[in-house]
PDB file of N, CA and C in Angstrom:
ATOM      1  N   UNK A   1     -19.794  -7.118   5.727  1.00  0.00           N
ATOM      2  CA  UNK A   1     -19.427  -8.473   5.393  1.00  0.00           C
ATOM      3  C   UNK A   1     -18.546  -9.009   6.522  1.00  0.00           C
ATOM      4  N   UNK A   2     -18.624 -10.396   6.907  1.00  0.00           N
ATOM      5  CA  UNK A   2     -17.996 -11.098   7.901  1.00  0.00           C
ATOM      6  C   UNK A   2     -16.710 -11.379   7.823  1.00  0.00           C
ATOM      7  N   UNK A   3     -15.560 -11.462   8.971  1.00  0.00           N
ATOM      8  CA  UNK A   3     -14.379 -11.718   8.228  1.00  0.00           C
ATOM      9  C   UNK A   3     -14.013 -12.742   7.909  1.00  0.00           C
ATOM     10  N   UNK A   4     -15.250 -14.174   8.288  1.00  0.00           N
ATOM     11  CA  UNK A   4     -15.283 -15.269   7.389  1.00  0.00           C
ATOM     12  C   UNK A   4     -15.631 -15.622   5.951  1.00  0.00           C
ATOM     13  N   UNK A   5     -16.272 -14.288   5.640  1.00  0.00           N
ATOM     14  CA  UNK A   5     -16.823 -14.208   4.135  1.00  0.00           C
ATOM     15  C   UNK A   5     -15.470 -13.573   3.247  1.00  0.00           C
ATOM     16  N   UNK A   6     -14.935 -12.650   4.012  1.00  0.00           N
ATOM     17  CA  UNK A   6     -13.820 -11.795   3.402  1.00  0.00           C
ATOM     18  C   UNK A   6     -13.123 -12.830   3.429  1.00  0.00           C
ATOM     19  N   UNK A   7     -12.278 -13.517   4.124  1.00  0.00           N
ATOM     20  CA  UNK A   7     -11.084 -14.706   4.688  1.00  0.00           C
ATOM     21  C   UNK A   7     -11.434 -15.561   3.676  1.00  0.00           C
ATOM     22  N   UNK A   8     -12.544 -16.411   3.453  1.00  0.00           N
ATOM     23  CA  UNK A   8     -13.008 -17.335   2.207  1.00  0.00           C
ATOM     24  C   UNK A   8     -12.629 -16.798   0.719  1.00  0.00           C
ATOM     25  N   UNK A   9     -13.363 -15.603   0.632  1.00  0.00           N
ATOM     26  CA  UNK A   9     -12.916 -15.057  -0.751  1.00  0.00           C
ATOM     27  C   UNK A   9     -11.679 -15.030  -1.262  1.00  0.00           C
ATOM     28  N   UNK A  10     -10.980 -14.284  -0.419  1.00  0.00           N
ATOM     29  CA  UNK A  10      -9.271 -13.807  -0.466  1.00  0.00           C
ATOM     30  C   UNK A  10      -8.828 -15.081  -0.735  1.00  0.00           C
ATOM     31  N   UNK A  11      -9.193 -15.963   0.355  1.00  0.00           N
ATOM     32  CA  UNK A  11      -8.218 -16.752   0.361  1.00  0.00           C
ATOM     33  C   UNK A  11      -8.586 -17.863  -0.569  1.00  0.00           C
ATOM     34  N   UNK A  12      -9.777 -18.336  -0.908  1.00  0.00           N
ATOM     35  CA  UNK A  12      -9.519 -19.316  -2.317  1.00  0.00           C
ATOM     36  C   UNK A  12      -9.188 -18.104  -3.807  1.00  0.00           C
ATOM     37  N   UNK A  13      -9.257 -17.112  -3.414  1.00  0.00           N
ATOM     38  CA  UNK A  13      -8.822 -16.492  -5.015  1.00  0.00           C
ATOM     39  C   UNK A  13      -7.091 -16.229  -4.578  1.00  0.00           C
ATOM     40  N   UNK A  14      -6.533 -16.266  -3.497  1.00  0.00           N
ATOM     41  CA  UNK A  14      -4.963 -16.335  -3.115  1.00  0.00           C
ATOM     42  C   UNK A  14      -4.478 -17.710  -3.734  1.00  0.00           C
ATOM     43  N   UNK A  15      -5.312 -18.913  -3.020  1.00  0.00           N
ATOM     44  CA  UNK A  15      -4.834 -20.261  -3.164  1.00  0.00           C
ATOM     45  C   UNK A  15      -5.072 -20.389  -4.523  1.00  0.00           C
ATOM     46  N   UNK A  16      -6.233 -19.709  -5.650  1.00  0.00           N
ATOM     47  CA  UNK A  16      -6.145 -20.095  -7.146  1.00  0.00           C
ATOM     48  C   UNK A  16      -4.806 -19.678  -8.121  1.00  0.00           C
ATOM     49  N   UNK A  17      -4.322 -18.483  -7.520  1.00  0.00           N
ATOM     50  CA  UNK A  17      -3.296 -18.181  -8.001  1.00  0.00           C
ATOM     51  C   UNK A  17      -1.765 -18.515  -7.196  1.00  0.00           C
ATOM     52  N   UNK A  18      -1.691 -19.014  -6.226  1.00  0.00           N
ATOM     53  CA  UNK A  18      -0.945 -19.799  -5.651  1.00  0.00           C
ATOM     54  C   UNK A  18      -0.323 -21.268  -6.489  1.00  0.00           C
ATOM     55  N   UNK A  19      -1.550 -22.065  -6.674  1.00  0.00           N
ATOM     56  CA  UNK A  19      -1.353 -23.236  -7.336  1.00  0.00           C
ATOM     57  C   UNK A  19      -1.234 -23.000  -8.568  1.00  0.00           C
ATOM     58  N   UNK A  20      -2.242 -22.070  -9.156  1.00  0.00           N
ATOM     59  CA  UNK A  20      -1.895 -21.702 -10.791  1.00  0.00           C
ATOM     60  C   UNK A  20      -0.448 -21.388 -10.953  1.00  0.00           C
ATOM     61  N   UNK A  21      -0.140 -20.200 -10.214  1.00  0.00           N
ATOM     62  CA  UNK A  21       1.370 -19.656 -10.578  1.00  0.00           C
ATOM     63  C   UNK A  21       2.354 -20.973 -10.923  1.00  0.00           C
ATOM     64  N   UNK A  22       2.424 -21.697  -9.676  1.00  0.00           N
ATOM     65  CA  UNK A  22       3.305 -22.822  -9.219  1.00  0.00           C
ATOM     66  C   UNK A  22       3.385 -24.224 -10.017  1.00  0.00           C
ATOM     67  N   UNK A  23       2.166 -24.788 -10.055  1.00  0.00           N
ATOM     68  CA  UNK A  23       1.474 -25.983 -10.941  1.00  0.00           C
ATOM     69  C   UNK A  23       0.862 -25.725 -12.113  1.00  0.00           C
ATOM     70  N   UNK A  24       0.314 -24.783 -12.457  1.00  0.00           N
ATOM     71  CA  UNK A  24      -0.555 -24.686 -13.512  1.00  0.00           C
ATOM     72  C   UNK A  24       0.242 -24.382 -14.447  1.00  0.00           C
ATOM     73  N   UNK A  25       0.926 -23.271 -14.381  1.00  0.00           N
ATOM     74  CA  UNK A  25       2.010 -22.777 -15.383  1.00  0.00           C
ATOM     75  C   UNK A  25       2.874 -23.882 -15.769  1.00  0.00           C
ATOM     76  N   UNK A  26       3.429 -24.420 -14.842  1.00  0.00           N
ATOM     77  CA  UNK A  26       4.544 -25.170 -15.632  1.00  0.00           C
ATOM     78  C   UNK A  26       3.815 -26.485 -16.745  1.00  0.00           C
ATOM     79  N   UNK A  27       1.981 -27.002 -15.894  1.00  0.00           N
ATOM     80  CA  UNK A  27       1.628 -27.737 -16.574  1.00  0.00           C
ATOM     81  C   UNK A  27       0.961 -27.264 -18.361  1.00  0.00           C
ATOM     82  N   UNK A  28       0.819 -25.923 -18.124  1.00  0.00           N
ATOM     83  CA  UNK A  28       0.546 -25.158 -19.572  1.00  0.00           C
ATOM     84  C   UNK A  28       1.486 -25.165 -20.266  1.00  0.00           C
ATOM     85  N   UNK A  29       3.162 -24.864 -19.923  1.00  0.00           N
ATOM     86  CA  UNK A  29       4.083 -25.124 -20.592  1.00  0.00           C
ATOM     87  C   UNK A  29       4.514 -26.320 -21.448  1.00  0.00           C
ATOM     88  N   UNK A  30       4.703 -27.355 -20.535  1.00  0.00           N
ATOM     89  CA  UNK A  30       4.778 -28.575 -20.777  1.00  0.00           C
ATOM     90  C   UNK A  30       3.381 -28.900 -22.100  1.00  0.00           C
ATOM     91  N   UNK A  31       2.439 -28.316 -22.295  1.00  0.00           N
ATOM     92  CA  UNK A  31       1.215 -28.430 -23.495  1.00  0.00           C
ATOM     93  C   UNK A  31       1.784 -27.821 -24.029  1.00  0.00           C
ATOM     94  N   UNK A  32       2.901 -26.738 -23.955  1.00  0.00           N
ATOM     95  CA  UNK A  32       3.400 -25.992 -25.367  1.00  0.00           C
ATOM     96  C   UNK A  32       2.382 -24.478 -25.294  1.00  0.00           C
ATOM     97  N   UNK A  33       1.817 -23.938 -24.441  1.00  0.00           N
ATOM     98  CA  UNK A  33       1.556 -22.667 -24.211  1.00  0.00           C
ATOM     99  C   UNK A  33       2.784 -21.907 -23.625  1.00  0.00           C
ATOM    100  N   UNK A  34       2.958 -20.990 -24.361  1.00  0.00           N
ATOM    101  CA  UNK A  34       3.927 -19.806 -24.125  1.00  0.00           C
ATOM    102  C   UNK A  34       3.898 -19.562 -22.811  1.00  0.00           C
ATOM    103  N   UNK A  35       5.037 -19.305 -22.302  1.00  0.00           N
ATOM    104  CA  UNK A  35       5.299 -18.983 -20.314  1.00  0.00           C
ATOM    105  C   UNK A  35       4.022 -17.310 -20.677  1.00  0.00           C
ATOM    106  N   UNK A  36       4.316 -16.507 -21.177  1.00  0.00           N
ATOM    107  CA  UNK A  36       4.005 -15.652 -21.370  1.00  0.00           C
ATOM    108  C   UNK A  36       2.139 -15.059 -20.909  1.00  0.00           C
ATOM    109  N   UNK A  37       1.753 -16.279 -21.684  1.00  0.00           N
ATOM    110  CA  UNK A  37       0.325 -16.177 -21.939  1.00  0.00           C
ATOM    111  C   UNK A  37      -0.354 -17.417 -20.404  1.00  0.00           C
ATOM    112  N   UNK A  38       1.005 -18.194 -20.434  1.00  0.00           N
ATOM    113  CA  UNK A  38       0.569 -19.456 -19.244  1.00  0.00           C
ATOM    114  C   UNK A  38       0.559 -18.389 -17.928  1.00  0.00           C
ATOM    115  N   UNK A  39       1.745 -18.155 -17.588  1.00  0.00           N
ATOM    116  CA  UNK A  39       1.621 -17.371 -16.380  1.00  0.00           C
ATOM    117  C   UNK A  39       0.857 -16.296 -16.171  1.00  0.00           C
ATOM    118  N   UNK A  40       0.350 -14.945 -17.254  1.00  0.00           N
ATOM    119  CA  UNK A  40      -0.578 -14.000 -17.261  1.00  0.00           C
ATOM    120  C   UNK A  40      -1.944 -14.732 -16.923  1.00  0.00           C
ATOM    121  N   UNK A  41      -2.450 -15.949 -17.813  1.00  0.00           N
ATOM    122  CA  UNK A  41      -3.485 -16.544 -16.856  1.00  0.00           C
ATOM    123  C   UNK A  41      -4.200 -17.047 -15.900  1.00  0.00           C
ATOM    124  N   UNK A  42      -2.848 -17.360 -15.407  1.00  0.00           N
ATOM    125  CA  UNK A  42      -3.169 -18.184 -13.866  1.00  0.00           C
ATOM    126  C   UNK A  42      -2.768 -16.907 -12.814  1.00  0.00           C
ATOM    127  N   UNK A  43      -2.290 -16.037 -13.206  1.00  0.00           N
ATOM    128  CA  UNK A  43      -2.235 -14.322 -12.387  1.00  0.00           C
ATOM    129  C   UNK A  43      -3.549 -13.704 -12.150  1.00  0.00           C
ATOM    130  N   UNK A  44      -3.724 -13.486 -13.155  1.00  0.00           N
ATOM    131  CA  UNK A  44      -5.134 -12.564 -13.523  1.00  0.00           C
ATOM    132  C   UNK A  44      -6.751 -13.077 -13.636  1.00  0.00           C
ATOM    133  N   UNK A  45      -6.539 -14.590 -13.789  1.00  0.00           N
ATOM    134  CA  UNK A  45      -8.070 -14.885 -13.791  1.00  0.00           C
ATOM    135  C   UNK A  45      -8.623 -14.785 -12.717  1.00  0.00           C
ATOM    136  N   UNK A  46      -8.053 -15.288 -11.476  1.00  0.00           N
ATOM    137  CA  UNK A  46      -8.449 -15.457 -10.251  1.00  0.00           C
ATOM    138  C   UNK A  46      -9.232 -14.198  -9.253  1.00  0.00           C
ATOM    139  N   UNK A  47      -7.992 -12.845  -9.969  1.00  0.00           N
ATOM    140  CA  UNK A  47      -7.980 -12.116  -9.621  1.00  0.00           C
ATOM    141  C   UNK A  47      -9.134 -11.270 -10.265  1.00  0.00           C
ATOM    142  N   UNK A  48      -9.532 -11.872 -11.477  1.00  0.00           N
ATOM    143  CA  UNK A  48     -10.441 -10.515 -12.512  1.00  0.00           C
ATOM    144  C   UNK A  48     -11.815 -11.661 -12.405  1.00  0.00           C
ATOM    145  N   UNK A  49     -11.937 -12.229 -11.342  1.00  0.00           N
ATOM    146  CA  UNK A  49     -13.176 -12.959 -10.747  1.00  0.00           C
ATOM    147  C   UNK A  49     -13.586 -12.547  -9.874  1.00  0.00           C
ATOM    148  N   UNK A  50     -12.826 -12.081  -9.149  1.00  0.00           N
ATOM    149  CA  UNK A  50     -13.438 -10.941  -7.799  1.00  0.00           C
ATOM    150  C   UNK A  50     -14.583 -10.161  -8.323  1.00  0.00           C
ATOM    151  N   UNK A  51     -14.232  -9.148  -9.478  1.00  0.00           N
ATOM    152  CA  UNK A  51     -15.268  -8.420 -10.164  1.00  0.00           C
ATOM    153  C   UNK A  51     -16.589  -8.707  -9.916  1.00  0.00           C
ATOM    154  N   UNK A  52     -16.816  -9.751 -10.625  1.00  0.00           N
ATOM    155  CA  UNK A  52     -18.044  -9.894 -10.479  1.00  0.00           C
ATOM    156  C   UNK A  52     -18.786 -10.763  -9.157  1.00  0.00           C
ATOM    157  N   UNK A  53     -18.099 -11.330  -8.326  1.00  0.00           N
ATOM    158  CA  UNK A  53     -18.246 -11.803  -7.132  1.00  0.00           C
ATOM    159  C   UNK A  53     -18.661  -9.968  -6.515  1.00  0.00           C
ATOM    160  N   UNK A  54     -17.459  -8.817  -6.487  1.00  0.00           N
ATOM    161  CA  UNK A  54     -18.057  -8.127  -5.743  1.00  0.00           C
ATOM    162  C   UNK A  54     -19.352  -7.253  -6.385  1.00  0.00           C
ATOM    163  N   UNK A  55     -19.960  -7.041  -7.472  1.00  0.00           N
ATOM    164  CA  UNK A  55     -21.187  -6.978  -7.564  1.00  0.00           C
ATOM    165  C   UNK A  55     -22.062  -7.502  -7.367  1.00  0.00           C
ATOM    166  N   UNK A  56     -22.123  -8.589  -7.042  1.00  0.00           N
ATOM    167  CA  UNK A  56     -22.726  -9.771  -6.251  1.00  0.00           C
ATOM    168  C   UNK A  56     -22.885  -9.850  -4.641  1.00  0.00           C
ATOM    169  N   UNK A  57     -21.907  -9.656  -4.255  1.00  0.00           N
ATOM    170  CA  UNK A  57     -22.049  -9.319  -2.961  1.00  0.00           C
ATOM    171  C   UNK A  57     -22.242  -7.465  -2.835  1.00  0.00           C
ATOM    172  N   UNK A  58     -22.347  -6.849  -3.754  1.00  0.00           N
ATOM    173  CA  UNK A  58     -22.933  -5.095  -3.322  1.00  0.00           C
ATOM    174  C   UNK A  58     -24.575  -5.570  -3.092  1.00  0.00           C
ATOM    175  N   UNK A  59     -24.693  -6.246  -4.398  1.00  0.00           N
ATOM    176  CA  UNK A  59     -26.395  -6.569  -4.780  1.00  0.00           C
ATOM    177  C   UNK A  59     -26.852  -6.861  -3.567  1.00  0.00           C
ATOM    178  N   UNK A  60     -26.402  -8.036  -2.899  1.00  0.00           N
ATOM    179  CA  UNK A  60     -26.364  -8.999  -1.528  1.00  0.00           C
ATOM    180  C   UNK A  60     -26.820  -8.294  -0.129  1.00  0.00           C
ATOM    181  N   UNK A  61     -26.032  -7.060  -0.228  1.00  0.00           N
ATOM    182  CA  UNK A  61     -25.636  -6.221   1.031  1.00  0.00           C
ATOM    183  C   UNK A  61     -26.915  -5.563   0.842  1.00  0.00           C
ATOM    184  N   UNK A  62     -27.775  -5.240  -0.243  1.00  0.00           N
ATOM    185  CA  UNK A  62     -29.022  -4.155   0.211  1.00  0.00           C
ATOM    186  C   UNK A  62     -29.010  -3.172  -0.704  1.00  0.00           C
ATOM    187  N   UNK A  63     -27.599  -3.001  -1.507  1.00  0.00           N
ATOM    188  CA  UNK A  63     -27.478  -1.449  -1.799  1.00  0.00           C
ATOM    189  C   UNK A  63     -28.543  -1.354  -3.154  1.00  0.00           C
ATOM    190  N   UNK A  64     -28.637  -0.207  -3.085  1.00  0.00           N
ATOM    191  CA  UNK A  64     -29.758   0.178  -4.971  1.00  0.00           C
ATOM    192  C   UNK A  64     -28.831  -0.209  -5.743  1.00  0.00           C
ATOM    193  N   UNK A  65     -29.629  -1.125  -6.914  1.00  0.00           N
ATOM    194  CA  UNK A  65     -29.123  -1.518  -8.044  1.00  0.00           C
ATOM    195  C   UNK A  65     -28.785  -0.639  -9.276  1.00  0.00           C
ATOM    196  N   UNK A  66     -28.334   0.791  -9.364  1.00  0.00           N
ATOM    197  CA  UNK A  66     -28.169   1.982 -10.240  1.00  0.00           C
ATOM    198  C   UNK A  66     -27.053   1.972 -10.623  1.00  0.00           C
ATOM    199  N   UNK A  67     -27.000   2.692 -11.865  1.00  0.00           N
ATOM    200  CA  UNK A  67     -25.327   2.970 -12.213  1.00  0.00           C
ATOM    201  C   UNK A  67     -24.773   3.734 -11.785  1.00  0.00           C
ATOM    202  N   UNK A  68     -25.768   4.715 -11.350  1.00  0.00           N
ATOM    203  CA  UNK A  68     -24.539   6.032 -10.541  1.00  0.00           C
ATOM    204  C   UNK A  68     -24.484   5.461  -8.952  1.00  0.00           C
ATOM    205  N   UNK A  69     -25.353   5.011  -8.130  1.00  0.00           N
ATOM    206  CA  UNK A  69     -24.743   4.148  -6.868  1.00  0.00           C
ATOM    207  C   UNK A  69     -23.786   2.977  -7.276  1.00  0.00           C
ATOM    208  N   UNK A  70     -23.594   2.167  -8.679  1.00  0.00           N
ATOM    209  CA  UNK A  70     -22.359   1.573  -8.006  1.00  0.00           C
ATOM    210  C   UNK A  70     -21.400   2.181  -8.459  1.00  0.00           C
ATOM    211  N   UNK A  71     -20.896   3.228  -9.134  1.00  0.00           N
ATOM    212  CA  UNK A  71     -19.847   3.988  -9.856  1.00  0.00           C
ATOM    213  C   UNK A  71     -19.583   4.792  -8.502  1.00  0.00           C
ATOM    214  N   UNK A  72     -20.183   5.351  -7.488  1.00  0.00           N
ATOM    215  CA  UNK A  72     -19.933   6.035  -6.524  1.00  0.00           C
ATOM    216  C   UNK A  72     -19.248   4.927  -5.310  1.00  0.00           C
ATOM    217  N   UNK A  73     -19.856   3.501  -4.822  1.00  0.00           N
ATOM    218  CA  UNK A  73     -19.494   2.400  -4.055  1.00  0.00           C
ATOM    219  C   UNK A  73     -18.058   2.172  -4.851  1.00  0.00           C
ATOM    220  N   UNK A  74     -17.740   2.248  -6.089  1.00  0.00           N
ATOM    221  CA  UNK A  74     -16.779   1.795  -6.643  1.00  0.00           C
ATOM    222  C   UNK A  74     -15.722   3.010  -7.040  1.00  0.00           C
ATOM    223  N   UNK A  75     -15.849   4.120  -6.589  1.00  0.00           N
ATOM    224  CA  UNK A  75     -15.064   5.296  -7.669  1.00  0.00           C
ATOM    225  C   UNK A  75     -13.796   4.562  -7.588  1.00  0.00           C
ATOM    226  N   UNK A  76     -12.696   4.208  -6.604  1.00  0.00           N
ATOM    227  CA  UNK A  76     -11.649   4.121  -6.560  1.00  0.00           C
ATOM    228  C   UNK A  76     -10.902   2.754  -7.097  1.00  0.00           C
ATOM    229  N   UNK A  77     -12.055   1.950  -8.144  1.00  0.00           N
ATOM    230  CA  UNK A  77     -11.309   1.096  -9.060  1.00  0.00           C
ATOM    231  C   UNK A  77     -11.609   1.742 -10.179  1.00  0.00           C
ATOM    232  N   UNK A  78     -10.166   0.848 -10.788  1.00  0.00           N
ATOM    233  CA  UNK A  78     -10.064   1.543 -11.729  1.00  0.00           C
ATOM    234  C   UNK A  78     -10.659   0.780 -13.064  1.00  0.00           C
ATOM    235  N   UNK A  79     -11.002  -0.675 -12.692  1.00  0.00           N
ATOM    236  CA  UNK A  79     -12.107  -0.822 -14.103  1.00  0.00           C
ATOM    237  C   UNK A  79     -13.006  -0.348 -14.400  1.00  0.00           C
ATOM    238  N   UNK A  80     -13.490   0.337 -13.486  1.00  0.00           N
ATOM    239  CA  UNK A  80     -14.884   1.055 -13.638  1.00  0.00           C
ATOM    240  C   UNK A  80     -14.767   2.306 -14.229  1.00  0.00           C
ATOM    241  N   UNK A  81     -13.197   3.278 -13.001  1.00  0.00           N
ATOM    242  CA  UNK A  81     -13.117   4.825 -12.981  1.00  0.00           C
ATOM    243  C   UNK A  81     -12.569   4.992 -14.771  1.00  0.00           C
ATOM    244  N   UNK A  82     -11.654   4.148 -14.928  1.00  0.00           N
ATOM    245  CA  UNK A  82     -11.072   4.962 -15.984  1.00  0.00           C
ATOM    246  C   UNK A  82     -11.792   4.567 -17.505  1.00  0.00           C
ATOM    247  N   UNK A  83     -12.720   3.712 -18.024  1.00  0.00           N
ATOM    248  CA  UNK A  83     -13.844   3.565 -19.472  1.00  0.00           C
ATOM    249  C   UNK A  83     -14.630   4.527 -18.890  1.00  0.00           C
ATOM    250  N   UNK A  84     -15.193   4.764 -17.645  1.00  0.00           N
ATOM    251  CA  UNK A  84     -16.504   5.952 -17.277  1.00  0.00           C
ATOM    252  C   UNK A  84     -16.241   7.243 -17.243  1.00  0.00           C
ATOM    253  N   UNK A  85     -14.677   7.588 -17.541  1.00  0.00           N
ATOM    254  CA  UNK A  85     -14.267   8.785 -17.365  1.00  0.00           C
ATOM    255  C   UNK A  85     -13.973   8.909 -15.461  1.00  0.00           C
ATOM    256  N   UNK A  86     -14.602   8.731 -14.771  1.00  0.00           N
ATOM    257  CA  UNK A  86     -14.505   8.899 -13.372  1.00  0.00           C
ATOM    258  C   UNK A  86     -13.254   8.398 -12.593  1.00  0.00           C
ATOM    259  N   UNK A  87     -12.265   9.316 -11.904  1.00  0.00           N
ATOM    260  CA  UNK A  87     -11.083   8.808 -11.477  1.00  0.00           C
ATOM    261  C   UNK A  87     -11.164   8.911 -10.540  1.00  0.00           C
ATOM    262  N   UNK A  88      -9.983   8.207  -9.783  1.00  0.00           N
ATOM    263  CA  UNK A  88      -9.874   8.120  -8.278  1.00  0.00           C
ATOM    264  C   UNK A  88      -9.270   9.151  -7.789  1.00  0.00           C
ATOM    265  N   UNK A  89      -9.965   9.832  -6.842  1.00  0.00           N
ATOM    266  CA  UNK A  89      -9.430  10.951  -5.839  1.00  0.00           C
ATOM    267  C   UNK A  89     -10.612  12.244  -6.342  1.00  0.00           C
ATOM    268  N   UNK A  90     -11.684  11.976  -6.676  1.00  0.00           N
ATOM    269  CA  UNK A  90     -12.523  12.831  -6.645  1.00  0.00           C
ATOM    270  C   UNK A  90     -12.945  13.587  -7.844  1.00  0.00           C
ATOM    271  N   UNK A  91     -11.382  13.215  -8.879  1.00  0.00           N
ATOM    272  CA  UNK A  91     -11.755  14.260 -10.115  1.00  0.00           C
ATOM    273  C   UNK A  91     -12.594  13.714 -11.189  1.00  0.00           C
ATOM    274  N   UNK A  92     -13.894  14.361 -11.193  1.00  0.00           N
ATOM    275  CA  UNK A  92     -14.709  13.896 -12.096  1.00  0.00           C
ATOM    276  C   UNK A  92     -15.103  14.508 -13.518  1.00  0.00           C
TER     277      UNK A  92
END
């Protein structure tokens, strides 16, 4: 992948949680959503969008579409490693 493709990604899922943290939150507050639940959202969505962007771009790249090739491309996350049993650092 290009480091204009990487640089794009990062950086509008940086800038979503940039403005979320900063603007979004306080404007969820101000509606009367809990800081709690306001700020965990504008943290984590941005971030738990990558997910499926990067199966999208594995698909993209060529690789076989299998469960044990992407559990192997992926051992060392941990949404995958730790519901599949499979952890990071080899122990399977």
């Amino acid at each position: 992948m290009s480091y204009l493709v990487q640089l794009l990604i990062f950086g509008i899922t940086g800038s979503l949680v940039y403005y979320g943290v900063y603007y979004g939150t306080p404007l969820f507050i101000k509606k009367g959503v809990p800081l709690i639940y306001a700020f965990w959202f504008f943290l984590w969505f941005p971030v738990m969008s990558l997910f499926p962007v990067s199966l999208l771009l594995y698909h993209l790249e060529g690789n076989t579409w299998t469960w044990q090739n992407i559990l192997d491309h992926y051992q060392n996350v941990w949404l995958i490693s730790v519901p599949t049993g499979r952890f990071p650092g080899g122990v399977r």
